[in-house]
N, C-alpha and C. Protein backbone atom coordinates (compact mmCIF):
# COMPACT_ATOMS: atom_id res chain seq x y z
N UNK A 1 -140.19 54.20 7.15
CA UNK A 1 -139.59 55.27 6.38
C UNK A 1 -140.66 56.09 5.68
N UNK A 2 -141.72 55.26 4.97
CA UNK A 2 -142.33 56.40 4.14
C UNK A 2 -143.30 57.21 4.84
N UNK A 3 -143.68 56.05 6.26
CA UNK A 3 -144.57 57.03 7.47
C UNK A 3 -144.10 58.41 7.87
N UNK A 4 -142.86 57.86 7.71
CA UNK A 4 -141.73 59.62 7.92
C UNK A 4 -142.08 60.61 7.47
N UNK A 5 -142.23 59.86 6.11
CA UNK A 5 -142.31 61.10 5.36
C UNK A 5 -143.67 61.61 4.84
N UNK A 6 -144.73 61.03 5.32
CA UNK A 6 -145.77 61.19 5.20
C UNK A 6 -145.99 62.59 6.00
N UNK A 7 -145.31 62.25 7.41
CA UNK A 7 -145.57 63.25 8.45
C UNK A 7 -144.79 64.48 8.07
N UNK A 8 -143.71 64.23 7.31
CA UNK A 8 -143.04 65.59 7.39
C UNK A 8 -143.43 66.72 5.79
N UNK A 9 -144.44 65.49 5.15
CA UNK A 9 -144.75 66.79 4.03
C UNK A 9 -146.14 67.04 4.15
N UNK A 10 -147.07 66.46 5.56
CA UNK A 10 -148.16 67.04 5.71
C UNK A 10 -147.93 68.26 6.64
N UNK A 11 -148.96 69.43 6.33
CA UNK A 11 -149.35 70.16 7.74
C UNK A 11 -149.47 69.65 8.72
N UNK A 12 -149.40 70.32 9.69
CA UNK A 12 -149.96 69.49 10.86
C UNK A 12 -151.15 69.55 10.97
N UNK A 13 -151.68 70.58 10.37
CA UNK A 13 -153.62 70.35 10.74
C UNK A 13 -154.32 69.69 9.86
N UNK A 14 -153.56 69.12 8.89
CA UNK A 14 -153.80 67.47 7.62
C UNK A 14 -153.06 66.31 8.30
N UNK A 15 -152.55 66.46 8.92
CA UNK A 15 -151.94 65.04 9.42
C UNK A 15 -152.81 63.67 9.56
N UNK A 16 -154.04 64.08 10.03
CA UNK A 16 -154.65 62.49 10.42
C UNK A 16 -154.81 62.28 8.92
N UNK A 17 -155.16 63.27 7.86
CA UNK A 17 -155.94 63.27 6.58
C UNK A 17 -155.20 62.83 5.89
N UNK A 18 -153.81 62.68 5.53
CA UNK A 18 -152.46 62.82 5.30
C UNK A 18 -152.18 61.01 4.98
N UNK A 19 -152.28 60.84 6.53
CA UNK A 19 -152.12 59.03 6.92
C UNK A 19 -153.05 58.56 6.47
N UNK A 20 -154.53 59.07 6.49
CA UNK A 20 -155.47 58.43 6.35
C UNK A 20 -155.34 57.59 4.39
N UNK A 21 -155.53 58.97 3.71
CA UNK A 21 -155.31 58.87 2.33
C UNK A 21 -153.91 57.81 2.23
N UNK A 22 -152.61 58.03 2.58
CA UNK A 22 -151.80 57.07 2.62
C UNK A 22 -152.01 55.71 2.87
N UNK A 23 -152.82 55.31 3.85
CA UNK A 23 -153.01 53.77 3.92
C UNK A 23 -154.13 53.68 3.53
N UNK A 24 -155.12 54.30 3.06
CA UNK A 24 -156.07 53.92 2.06
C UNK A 24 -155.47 53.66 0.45
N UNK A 25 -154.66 54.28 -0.05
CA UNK A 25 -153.86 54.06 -0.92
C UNK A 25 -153.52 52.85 -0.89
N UNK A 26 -152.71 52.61 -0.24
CA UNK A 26 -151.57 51.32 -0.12
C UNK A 26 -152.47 50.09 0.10
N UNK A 27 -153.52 50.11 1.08
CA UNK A 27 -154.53 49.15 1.02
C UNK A 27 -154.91 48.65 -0.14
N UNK A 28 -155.93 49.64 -0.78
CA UNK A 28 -156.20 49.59 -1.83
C UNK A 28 -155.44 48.68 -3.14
N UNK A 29 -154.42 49.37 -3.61
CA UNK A 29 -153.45 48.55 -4.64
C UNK A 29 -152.63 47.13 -3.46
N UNK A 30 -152.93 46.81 -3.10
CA UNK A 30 -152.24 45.63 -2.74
C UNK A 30 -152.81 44.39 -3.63
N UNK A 31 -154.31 44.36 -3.58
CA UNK A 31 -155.06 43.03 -4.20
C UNK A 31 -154.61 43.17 -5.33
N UNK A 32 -154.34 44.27 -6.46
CA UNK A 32 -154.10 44.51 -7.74
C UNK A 32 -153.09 43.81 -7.77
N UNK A 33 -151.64 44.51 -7.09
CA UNK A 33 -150.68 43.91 -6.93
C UNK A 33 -150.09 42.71 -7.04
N UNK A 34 -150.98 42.09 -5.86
CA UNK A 34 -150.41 40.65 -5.70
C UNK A 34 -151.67 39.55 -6.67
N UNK A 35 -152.52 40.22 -7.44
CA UNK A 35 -152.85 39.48 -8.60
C UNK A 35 -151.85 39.00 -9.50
N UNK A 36 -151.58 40.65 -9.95
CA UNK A 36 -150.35 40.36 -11.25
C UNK A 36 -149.18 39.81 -10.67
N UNK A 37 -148.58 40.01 -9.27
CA UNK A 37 -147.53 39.01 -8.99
C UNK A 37 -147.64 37.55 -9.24
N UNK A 38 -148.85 37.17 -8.64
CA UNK A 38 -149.41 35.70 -8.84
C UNK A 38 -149.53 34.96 -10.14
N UNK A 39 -149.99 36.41 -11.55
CA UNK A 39 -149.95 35.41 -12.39
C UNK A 39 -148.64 35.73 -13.23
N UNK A 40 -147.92 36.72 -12.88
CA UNK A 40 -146.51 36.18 -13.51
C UNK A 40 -145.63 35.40 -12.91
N UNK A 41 -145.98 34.57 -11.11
CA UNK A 41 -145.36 33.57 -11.08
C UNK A 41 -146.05 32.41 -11.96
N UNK A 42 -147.17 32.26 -12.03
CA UNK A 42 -147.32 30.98 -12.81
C UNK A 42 -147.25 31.09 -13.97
N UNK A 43 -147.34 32.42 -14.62
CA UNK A 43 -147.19 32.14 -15.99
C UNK A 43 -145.70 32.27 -16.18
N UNK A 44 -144.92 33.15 -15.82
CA UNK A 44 -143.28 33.20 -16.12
C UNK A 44 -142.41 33.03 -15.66
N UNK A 45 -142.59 32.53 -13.79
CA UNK A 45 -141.81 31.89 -13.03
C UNK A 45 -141.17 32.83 -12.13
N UNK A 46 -140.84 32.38 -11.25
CA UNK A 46 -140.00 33.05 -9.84
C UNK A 46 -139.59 34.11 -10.46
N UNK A 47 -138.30 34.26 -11.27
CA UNK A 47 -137.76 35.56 -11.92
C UNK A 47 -138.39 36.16 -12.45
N UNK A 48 -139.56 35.93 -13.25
CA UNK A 48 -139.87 37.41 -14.03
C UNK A 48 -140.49 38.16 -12.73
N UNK A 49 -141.61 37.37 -12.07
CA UNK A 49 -142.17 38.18 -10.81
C UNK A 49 -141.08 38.99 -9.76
N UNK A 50 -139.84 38.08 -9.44
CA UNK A 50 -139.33 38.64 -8.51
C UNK A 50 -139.07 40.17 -9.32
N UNK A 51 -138.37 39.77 -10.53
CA UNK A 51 -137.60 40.62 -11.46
C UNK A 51 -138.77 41.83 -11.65
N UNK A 52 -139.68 42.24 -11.97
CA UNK A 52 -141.07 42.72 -11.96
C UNK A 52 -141.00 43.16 -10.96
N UNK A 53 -140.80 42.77 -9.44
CA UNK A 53 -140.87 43.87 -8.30
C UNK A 53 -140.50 44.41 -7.85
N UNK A 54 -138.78 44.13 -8.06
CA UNK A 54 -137.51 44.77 -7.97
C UNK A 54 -137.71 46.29 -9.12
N UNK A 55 -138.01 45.34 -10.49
CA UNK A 55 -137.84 46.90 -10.96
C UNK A 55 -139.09 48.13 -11.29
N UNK A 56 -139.87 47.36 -10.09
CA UNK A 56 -141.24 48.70 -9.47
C UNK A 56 -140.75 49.23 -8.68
N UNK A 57 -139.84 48.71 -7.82
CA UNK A 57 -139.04 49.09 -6.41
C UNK A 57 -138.10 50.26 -6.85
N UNK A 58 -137.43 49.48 -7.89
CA UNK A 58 -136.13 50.66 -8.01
C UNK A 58 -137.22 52.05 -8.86
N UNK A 59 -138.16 51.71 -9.96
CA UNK A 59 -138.63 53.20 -10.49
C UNK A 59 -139.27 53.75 -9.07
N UNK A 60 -140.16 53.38 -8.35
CA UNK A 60 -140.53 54.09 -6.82
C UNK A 60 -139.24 55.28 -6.19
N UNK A 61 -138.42 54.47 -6.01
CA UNK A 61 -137.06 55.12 -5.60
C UNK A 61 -136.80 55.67 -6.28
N UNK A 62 -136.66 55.74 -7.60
CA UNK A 62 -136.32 56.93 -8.35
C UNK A 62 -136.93 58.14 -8.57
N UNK A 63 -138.09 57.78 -8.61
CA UNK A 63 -139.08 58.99 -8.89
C UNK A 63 -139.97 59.92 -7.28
N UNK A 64 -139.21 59.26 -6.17
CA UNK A 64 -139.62 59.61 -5.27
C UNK A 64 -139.14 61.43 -4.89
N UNK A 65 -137.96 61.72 -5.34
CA UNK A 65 -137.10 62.91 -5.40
C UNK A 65 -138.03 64.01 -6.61
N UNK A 66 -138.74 63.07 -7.85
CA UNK A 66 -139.36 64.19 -8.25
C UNK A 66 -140.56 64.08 -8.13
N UNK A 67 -141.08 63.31 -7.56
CA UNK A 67 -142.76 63.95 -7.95
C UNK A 67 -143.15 63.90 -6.00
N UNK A 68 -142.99 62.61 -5.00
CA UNK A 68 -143.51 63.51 -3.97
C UNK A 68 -142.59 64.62 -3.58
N UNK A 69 -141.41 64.67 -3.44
CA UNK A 69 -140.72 65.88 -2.56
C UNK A 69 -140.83 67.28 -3.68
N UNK A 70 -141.29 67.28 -4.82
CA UNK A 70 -141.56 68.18 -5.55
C UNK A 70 -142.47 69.83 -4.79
N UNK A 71 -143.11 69.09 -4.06
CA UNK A 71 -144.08 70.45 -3.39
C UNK A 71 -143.58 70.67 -1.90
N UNK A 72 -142.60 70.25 -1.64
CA UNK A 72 -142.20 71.00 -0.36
C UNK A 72 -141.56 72.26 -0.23
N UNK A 73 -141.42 72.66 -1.62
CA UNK A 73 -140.39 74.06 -1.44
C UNK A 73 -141.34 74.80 -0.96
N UNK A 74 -142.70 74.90 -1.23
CA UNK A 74 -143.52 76.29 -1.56
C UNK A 74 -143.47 76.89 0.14
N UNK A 75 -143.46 78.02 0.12
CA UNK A 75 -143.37 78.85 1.65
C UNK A 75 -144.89 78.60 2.52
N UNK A 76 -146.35 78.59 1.58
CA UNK A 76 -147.25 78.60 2.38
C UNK A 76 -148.23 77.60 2.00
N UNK A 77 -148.74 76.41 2.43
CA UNK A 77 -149.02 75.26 2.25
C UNK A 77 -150.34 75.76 1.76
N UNK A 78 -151.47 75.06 1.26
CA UNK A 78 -152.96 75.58 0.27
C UNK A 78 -153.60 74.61 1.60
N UNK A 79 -154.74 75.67 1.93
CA UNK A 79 -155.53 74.89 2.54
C UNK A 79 -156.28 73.70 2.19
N UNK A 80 -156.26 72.27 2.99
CA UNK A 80 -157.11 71.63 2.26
C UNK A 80 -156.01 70.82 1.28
N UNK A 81 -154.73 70.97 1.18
CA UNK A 81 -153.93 69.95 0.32
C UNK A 81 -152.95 69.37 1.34
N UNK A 82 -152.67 68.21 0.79
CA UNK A 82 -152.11 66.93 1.30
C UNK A 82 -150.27 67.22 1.11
């Protein structure tokens, strides 16, 4: 899904640049991630962690309507932006 949409709010002549930055991103914050998952399972147990990722999940989803789909209205894309 979000590959989707990766492709449909890049140019096409940013596209590789587009993906690239995207899974450099996501790479990136994973180790962070699954640190702090790790130590709020041992320090606060199954629920707070699960509970903790659920409600990163749901703000993601929420804020996905305003801040990435925010720049698709514009008529002529800026050279050089993602």
């Amino acid at each position: 899904m979000e590959k989707a949409l990766v492709a449909d709010l890049a140019p096409a002549a940013l596209r590789g640049t587009a993906f690239g930055w995207f899974n450099l991103t996501g790479g990136l914050l994973l180790l962070p991630a699954s640190l702090l998952f790790g130590a709020l399972y041992q320090g606060a147990g199954a629920l707070a962690a699960f509970g903790f990722s659920a409600a990163c999940a749901l703000a993601a989803a929420l804020l996905i309507p305003t801040w990435a789909l925010r720049g698709t209205r514009s008529a002529t894309p800026r050279r050089g932006a993602i």
